[in-house]
C-alpha atoms as a PDB file:
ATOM      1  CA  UNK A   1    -244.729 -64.140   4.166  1.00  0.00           C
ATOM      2  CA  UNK A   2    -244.501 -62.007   7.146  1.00  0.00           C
ATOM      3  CA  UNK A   3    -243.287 -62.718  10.682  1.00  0.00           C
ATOM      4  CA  UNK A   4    -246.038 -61.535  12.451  1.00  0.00           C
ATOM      5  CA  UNK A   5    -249.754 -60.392  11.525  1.00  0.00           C
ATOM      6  CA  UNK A   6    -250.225 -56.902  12.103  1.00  0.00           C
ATOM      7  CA  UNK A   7    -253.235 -55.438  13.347  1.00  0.00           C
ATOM      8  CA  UNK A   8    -254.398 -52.553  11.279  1.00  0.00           C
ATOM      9  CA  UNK A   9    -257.541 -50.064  11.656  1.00  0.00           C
ATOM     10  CA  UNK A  10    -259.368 -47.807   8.883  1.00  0.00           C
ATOM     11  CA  UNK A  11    -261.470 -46.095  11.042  1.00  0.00           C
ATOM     12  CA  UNK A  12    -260.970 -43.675  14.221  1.00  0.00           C
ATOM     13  CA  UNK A  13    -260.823 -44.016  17.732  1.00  0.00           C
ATOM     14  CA  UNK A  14    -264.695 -42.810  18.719  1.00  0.00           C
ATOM     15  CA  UNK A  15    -265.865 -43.168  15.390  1.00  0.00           C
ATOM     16  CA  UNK A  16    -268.533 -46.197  15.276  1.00  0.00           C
ATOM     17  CA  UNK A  17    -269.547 -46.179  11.657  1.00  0.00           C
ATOM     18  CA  UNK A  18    -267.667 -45.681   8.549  1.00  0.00           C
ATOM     19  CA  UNK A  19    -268.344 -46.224   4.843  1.00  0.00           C
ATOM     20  CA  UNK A  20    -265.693 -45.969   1.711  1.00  0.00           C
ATOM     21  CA  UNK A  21    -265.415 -47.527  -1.670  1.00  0.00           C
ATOM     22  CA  UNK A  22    -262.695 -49.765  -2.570  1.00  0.00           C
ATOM     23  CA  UNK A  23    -259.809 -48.462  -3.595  1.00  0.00           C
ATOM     24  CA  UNK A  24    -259.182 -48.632  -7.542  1.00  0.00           C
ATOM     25  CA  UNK A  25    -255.785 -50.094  -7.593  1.00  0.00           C
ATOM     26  CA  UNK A  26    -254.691 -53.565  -8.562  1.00  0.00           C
ATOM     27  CA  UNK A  27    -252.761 -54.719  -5.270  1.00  0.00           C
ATOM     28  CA  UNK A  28    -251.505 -57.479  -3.418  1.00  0.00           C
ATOM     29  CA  UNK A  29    -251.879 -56.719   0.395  1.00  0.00           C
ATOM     30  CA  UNK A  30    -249.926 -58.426   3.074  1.00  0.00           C
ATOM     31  CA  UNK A  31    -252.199 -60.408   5.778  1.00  0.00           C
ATOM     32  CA  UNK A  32    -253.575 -58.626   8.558  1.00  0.00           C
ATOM     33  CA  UNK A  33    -256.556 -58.457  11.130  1.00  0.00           C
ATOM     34  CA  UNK A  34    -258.740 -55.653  12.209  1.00  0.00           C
ATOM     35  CA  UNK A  35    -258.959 -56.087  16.342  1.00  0.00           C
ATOM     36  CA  UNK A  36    -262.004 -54.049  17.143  1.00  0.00           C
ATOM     37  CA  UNK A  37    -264.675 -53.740  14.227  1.00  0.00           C
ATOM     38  CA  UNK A  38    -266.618 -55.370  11.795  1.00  0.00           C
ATOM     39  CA  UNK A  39    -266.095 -55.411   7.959  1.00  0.00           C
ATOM     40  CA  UNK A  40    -268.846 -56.080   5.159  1.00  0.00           C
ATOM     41  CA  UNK A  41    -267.247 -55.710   1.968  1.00  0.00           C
ATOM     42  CA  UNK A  42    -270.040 -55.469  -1.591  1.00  0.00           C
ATOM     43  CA  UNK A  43    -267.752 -55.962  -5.263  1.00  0.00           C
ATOM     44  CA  UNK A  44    -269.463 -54.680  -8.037  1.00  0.00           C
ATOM     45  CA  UNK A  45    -266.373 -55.568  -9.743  1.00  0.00           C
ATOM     46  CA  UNK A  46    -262.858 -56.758 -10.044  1.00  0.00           C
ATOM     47  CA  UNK A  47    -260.992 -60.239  -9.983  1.00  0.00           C
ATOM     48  CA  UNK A  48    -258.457 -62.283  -8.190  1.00  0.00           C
ATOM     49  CA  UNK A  49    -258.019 -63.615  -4.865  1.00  0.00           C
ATOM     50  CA  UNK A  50    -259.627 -63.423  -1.274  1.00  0.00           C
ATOM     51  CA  UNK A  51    -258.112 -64.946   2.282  1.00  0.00           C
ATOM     52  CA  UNK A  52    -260.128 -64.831   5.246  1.00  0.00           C
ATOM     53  CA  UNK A  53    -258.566 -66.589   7.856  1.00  0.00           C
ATOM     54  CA  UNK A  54    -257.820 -70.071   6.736  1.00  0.00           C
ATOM     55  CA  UNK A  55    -260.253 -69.777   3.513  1.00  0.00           C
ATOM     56  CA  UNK A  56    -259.971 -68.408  -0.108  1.00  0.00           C
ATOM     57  CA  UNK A  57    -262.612 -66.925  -2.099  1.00  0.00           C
ATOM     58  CA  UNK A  58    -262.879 -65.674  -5.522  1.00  0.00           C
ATOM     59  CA  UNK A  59    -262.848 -61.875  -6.176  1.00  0.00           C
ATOM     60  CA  UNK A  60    -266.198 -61.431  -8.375  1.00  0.00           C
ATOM     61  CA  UNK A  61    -268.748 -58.814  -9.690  1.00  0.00           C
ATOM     62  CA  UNK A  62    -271.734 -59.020  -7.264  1.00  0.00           C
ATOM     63  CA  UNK A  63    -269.624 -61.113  -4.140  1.00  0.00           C
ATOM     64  CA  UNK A  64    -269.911 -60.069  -0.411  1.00  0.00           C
ATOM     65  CA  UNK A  65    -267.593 -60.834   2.237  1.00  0.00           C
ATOM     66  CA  UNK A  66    -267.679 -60.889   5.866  1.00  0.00           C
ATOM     67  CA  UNK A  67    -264.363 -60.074   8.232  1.00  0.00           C
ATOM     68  CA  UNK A  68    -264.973 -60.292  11.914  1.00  0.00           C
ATOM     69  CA  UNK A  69    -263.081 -58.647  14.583  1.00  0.00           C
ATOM     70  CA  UNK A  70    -259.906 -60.889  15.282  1.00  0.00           C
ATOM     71  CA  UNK A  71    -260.018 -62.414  11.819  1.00  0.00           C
ATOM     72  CA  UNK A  72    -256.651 -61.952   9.231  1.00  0.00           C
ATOM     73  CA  UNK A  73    -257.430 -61.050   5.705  1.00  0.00           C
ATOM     74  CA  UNK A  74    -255.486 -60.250   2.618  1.00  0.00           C
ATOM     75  CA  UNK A  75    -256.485 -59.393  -1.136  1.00  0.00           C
ATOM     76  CA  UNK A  76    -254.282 -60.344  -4.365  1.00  0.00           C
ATOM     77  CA  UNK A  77    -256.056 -58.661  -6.844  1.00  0.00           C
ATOM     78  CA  UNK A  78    -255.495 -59.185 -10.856  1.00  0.00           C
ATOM     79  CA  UNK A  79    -258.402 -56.552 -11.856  1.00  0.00           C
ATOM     80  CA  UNK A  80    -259.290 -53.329 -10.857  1.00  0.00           C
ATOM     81  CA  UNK A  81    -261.752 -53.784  -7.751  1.00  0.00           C
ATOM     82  CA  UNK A  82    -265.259 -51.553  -7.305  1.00  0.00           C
ATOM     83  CA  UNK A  83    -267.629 -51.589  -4.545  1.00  0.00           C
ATOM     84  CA  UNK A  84    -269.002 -50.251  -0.556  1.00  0.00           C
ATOM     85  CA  UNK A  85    -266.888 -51.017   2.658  1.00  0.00           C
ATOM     86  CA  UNK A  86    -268.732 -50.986   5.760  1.00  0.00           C
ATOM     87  CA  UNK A  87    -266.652 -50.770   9.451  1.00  0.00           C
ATOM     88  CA  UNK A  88    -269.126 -50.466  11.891  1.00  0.00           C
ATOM     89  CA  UNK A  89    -267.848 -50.927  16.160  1.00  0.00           C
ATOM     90  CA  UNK A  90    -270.281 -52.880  18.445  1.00  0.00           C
ATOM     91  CA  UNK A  91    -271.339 -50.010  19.889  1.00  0.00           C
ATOM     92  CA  UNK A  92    -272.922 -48.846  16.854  1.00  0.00           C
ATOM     93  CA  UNK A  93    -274.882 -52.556  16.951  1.00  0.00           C
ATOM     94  CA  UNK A  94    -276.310 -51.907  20.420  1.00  0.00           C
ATOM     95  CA  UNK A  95    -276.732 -48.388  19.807  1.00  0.00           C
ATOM     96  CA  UNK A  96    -278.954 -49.598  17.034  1.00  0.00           C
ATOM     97  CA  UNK A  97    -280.776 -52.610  18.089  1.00  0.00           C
ATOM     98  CA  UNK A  98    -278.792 -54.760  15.821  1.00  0.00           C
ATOM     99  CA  UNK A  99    -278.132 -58.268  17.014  1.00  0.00           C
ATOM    100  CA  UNK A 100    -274.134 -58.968  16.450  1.00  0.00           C
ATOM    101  CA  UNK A 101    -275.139 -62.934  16.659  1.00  0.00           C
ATOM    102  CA  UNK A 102    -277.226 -62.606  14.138  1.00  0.00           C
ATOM    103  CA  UNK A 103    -274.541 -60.801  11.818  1.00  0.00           C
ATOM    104  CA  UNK A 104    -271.786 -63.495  12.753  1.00  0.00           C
ATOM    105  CA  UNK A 105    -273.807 -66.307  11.501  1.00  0.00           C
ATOM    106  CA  UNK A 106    -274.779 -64.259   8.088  1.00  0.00           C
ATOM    107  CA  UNK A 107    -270.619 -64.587   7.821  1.00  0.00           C
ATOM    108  CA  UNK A 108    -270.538 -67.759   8.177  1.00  0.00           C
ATOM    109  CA  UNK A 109    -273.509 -68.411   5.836  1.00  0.00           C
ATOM    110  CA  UNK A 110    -272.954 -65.891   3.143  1.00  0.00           C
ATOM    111  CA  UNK A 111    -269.138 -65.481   3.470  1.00  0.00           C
ATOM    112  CA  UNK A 112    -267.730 -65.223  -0.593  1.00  0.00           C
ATOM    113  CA  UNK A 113    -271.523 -65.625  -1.608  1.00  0.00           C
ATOM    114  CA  UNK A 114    -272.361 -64.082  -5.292  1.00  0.00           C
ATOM    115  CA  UNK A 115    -275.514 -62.306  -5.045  1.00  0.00           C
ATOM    116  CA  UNK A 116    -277.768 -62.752  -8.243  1.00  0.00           C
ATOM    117  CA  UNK A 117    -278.012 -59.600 -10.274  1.00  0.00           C
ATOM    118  CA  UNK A 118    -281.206 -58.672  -8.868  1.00  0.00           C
ATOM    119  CA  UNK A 119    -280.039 -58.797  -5.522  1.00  0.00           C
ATOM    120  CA  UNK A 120    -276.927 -57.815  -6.429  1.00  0.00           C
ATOM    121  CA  UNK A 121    -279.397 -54.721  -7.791  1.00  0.00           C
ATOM    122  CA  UNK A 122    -280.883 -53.865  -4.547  1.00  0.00           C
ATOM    123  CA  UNK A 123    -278.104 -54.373  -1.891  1.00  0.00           C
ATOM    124  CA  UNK A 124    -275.992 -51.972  -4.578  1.00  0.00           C
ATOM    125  CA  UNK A 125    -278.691 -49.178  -4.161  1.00  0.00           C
ATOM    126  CA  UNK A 126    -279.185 -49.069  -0.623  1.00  0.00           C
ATOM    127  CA  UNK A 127    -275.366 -48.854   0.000  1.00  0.00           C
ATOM    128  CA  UNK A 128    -275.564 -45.789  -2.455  1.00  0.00           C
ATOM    129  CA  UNK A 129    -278.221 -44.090  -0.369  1.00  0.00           C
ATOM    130  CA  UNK A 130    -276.470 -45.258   2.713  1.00  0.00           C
ATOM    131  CA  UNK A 131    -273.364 -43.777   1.351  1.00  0.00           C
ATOM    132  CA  UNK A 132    -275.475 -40.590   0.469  1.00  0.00           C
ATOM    133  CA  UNK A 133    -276.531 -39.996   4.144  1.00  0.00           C
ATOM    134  CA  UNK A 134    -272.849 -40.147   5.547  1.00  0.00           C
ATOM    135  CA  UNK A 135    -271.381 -37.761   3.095  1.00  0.00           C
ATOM    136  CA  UNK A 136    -274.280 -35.457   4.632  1.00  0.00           C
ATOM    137  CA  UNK A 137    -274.463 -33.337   7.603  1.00  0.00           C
ATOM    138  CA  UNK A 138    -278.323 -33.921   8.594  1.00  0.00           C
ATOM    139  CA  UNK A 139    -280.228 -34.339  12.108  1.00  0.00           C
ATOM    140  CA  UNK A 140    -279.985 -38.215  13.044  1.00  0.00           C
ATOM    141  CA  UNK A 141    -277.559 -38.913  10.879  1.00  0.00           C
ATOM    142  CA  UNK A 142    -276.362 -42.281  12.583  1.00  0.00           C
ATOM    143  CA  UNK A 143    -280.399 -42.530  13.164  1.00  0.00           C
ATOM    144  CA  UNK A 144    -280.738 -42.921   9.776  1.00  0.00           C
ATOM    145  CA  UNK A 145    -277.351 -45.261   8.491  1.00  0.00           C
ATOM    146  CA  UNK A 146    -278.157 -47.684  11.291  1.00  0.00           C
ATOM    147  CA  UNK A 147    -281.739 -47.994   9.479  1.00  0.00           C
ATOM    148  CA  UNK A 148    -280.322 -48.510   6.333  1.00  0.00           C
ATOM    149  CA  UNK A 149    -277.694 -51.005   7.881  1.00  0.00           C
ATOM    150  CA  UNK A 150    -280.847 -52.753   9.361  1.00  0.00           C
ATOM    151  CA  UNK A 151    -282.299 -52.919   6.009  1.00  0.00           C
ATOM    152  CA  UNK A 152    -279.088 -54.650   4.144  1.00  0.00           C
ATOM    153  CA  UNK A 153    -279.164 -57.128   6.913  1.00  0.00           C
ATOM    154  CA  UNK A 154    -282.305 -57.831   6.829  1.00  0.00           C
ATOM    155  CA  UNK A 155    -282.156 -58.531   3.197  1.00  0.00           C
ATOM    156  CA  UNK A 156    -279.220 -60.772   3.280  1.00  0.00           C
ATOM    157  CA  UNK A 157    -280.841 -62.366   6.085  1.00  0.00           C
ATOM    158  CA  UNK A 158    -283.648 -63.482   3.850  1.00  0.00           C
ATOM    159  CA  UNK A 159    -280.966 -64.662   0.978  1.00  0.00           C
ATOM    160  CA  UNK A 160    -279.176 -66.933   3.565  1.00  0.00           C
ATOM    161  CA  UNK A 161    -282.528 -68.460   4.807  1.00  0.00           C
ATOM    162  CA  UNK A 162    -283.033 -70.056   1.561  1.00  0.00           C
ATOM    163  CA  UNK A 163    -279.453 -71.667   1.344  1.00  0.00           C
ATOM    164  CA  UNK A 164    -279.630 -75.151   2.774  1.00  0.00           C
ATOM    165  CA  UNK A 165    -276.933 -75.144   5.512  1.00  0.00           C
ATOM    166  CA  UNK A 166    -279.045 -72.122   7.000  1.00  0.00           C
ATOM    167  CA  UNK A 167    -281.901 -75.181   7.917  1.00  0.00           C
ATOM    168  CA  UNK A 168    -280.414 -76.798  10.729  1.00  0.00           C
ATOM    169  CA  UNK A 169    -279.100 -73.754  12.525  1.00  0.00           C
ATOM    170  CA  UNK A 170    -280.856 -73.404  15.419  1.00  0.00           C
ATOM    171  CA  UNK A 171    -280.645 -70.007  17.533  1.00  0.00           C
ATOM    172  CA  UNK A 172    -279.549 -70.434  20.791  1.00  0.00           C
ATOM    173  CA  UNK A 173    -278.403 -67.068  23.520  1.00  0.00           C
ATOM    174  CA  UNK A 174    -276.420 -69.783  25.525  1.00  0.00           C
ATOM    175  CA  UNK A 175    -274.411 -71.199  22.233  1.00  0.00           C
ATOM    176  CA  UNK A 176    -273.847 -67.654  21.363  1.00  0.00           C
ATOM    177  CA  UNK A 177    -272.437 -66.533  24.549  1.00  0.00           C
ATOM    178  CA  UNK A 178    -270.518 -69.845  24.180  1.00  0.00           C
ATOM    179  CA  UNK A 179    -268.852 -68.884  21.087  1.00  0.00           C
ATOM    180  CA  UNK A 180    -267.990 -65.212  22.593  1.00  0.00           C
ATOM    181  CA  UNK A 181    -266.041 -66.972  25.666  1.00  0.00           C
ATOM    182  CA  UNK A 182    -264.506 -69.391  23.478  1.00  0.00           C
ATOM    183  CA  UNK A 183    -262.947 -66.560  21.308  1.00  0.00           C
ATOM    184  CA  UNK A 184    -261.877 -65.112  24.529  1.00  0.00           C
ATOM    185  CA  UNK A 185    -260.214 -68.016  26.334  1.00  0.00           C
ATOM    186  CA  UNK A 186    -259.412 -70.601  23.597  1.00  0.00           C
ATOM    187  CA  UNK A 187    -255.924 -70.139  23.816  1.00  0.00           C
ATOM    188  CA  UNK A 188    -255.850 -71.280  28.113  1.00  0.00           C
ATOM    189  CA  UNK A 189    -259.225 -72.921  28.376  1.00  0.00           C
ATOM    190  CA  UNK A 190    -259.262 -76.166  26.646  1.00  0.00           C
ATOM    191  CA  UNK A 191    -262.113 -78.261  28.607  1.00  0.00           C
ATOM    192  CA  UNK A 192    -265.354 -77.641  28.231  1.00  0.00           C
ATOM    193  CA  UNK A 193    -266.097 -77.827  32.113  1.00  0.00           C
ATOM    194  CA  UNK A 194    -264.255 -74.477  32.003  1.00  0.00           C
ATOM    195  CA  UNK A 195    -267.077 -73.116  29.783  1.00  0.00           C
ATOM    196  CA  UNK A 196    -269.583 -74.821  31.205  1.00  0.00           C
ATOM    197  CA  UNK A 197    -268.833 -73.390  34.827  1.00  0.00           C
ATOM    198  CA  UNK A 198    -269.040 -69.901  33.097  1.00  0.00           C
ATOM    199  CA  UNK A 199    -272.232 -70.578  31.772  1.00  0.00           C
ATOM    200  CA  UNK A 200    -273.191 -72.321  34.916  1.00  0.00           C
ATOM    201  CA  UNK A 201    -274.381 -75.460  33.031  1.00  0.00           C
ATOM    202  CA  UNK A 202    -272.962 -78.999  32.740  1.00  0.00           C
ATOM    203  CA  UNK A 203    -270.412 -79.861  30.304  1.00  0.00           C
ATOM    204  CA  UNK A 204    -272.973 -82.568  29.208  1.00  0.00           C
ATOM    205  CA  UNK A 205    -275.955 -79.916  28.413  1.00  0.00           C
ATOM    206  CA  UNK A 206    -273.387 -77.800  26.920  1.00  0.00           C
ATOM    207  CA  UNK A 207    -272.241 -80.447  24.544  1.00  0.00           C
ATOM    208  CA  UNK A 208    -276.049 -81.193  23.417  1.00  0.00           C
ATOM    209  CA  UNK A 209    -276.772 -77.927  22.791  1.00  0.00           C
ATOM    210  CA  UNK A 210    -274.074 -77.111  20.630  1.00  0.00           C
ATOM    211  CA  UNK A 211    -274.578 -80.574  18.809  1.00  0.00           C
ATOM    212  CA  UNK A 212    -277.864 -79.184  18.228  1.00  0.00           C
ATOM    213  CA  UNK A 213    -276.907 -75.774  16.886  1.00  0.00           C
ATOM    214  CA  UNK A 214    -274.272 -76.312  15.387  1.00  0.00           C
ATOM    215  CA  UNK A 215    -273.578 -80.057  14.833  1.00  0.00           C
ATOM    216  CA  UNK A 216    -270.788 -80.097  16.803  1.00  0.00           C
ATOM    217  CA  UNK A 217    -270.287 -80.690  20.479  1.00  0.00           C
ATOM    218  CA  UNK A 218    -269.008 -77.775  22.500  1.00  0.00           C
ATOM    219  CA  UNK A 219    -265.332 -79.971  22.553  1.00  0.00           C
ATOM    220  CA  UNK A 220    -265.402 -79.966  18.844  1.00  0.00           C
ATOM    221  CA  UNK A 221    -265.695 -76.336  18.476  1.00  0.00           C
ATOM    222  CA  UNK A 222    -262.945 -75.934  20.896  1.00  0.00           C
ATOM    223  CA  UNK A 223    -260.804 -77.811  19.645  1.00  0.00           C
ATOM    224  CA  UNK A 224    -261.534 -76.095  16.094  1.00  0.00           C
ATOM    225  CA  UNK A 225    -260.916 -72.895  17.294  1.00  0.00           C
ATOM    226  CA  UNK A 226    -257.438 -73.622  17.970  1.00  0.00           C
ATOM    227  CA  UNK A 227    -256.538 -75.668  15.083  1.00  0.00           C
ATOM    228  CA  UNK A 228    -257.993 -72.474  12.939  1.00  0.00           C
ATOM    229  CA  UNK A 229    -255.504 -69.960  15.055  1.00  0.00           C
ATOM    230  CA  UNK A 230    -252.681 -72.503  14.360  1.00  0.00           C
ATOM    231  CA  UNK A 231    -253.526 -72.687  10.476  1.00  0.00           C
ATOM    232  CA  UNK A 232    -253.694 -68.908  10.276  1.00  0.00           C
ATOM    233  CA  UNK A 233    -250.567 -68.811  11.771  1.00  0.00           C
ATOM    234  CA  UNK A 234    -248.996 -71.504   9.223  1.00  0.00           C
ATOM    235  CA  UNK A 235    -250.493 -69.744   6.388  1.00  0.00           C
ATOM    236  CA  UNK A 236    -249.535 -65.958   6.729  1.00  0.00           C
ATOM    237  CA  UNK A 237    -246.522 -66.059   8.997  1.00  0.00           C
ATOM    238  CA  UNK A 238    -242.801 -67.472   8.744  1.00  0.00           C
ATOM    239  CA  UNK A 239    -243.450 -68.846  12.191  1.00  0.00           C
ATOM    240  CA  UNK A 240    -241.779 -71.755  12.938  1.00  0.00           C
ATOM    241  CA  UNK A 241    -244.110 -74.996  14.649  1.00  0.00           C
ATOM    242  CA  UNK A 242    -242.161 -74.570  18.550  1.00  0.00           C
ATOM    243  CA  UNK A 243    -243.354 -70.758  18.326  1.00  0.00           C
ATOM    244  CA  UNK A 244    -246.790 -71.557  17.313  1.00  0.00           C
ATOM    245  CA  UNK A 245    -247.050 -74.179  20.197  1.00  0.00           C
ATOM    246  CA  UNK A 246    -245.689 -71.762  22.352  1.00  0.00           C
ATOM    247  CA  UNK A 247    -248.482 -69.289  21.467  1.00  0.00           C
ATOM    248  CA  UNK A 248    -251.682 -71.353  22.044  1.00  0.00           C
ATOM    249  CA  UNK A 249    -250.216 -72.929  25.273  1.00  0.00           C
ATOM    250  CA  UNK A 250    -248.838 -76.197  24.817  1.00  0.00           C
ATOM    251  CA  UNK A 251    -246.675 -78.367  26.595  1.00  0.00           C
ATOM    252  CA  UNK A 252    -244.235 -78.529  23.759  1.00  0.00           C
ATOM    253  CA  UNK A 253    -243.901 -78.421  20.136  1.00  0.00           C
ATOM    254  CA  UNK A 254    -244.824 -82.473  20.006  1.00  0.00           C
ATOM    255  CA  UNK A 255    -247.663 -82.068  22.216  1.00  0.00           C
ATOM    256  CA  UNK A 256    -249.146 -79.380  19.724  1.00  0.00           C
ATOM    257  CA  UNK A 257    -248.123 -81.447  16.054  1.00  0.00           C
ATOM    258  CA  UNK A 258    -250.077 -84.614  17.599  1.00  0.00           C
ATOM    259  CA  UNK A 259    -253.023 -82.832  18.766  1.00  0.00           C
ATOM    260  CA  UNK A 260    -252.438 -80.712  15.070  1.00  0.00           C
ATOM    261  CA  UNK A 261    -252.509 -83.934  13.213  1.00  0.00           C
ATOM    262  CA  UNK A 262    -255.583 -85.726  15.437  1.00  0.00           C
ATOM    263  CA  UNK A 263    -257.717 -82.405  14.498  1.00  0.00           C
ATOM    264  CA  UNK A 264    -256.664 -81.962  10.727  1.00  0.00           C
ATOM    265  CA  UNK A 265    -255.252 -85.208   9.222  1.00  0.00           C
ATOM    266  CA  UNK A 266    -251.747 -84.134   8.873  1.00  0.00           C
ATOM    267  CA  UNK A 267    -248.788 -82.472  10.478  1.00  0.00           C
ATOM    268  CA  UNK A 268    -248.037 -78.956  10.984  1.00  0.00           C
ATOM    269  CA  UNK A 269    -245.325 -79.032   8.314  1.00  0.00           C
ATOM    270  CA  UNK A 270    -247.141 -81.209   5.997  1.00  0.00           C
ATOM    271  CA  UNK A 271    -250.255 -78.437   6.343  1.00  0.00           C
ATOM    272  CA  UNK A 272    -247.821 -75.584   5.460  1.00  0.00           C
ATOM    273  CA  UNK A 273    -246.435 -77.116   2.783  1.00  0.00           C
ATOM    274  CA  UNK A 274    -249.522 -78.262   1.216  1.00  0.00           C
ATOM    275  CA  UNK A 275    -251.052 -74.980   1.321  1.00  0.00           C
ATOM    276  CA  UNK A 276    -248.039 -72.757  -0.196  1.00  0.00           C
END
């Protein structure tokens, strides 16, 4: 366990695109988030273990993973891993007409998913080719990797559609620039009139729509959004519960285990425990 999560980045300051292969070591890496950039990681192979955030998923032959800017992730890997990682900035989204909304919910849909070997097949070749055109010094070079990062989307986009949680979802510009000022402000903006009066809507339309996108009232999400930044903080840091209170805001440590407890069943303590 660490004190505090570190914030690490694999790719350079101006750089807006990168893609590597995974290492081929068998490692067990300490938890940490990646501030400004998106990862999509693609295993062809290897085994073991997976946290994103508050969730662990299988390391498997054929399994993608999603880690969004502000998320913590660690590996603890019992076989030799193989496969593509994409880091890709914003920037290189809007430069490219790529919808970052769109990508967060594939995440959330498709986070851990285990492709089938045929699409396994395809996503596997077009991160070779992809791969191909970065290792090259041609004309339109980002031209041409934002096409093929189009592509890959586009595909997985179809493979979530037929999962059944990706039925209800239902697309909304105001829920998604909900979520973004959420993600900013959860940790001092706790009512959703305080959203709302960004949005310049009422709390009550706010909490519709979000039941309707999501299945969850705008209130629910908020409240889940700090419970998650508590549980990440129970799960890869030696922080004690007054510092984690401290952290997101509250009153005092009491104020935060009762709210804690309302939101997940159980106490802080009783969480950590459970969990290690």
């Amino acid at each position: 366990m660490i004190d505090q999560i570190k914030v690490k980045s694999k790719i350079d300051s101006g750089v807006l695109f990168k893609i590597s292969r995974m290492k081929p070591v068998i490692k067990t890496t300490q938890p940490h988030g990646h501030k400004d950039y998106h990862e999509i990681i693609f295993l062809t192979a290897g085994a073991g273990g997976h946290w994103i955030d508050v969730n662990q998923y299988p390391v498997a032959a054929n399994t993608l993973y999603f880690i969004l800017p502000g998320q913590v992730h660690c590996w603890a890997l019992t076989q030799v891993p193989q496969g593509f990682v994409l880091m890709f900035r914003t920037d290189f989204l809007v430069e490219n007409r790529l919808d970052e909304a769109e990508l967060i919910q594939l995440g959330h849909l498709l986070n851990g998913f285990s492709l089938t070997p045929q699409q396994a097949e395809e996503i596997n070749a077009l991160l070779n080719s992809m791969e191909a055109e970065y290792n090259t010094a041609v004309a339109n070079k980002e031209k041409i990797i934002g096409a093929y990062l189009q592509i890959i989307l586009l595909k997985l986009q179809h493979i979530a559609s037929q999962l059944p949680d990706a039925l209800s979802r239902v697309d909304s510009p105001l829920v998604q620039a909900f979520g973004q000022a959420l993600e900013k402000g959860y940790t001092t903006k706790r009512q959703v009139q305080q959203y709302a009066d960004l949005l310049s809507v009422s709390p009550k339309y706010l909490n519709d729509l979000c039941k309707k996108a999501t299945g969850q009232t705008a209130s629910q999400l908020i409240e889940q959004r700090v419970v998650l930044e508590a549980k990440k903080q129970l799960i890869h840091t030696t922080k004690n519960v007054s510092e984690i209170a401290f952290e997101l805001n509250f009153q005092d440590p009491s104020h935060f285990s009762k709210f804690f407890s309302r939101c997940s069943g159980m106490t802080p303590t009783q969480y950590r425990e459970r969990i290690r």
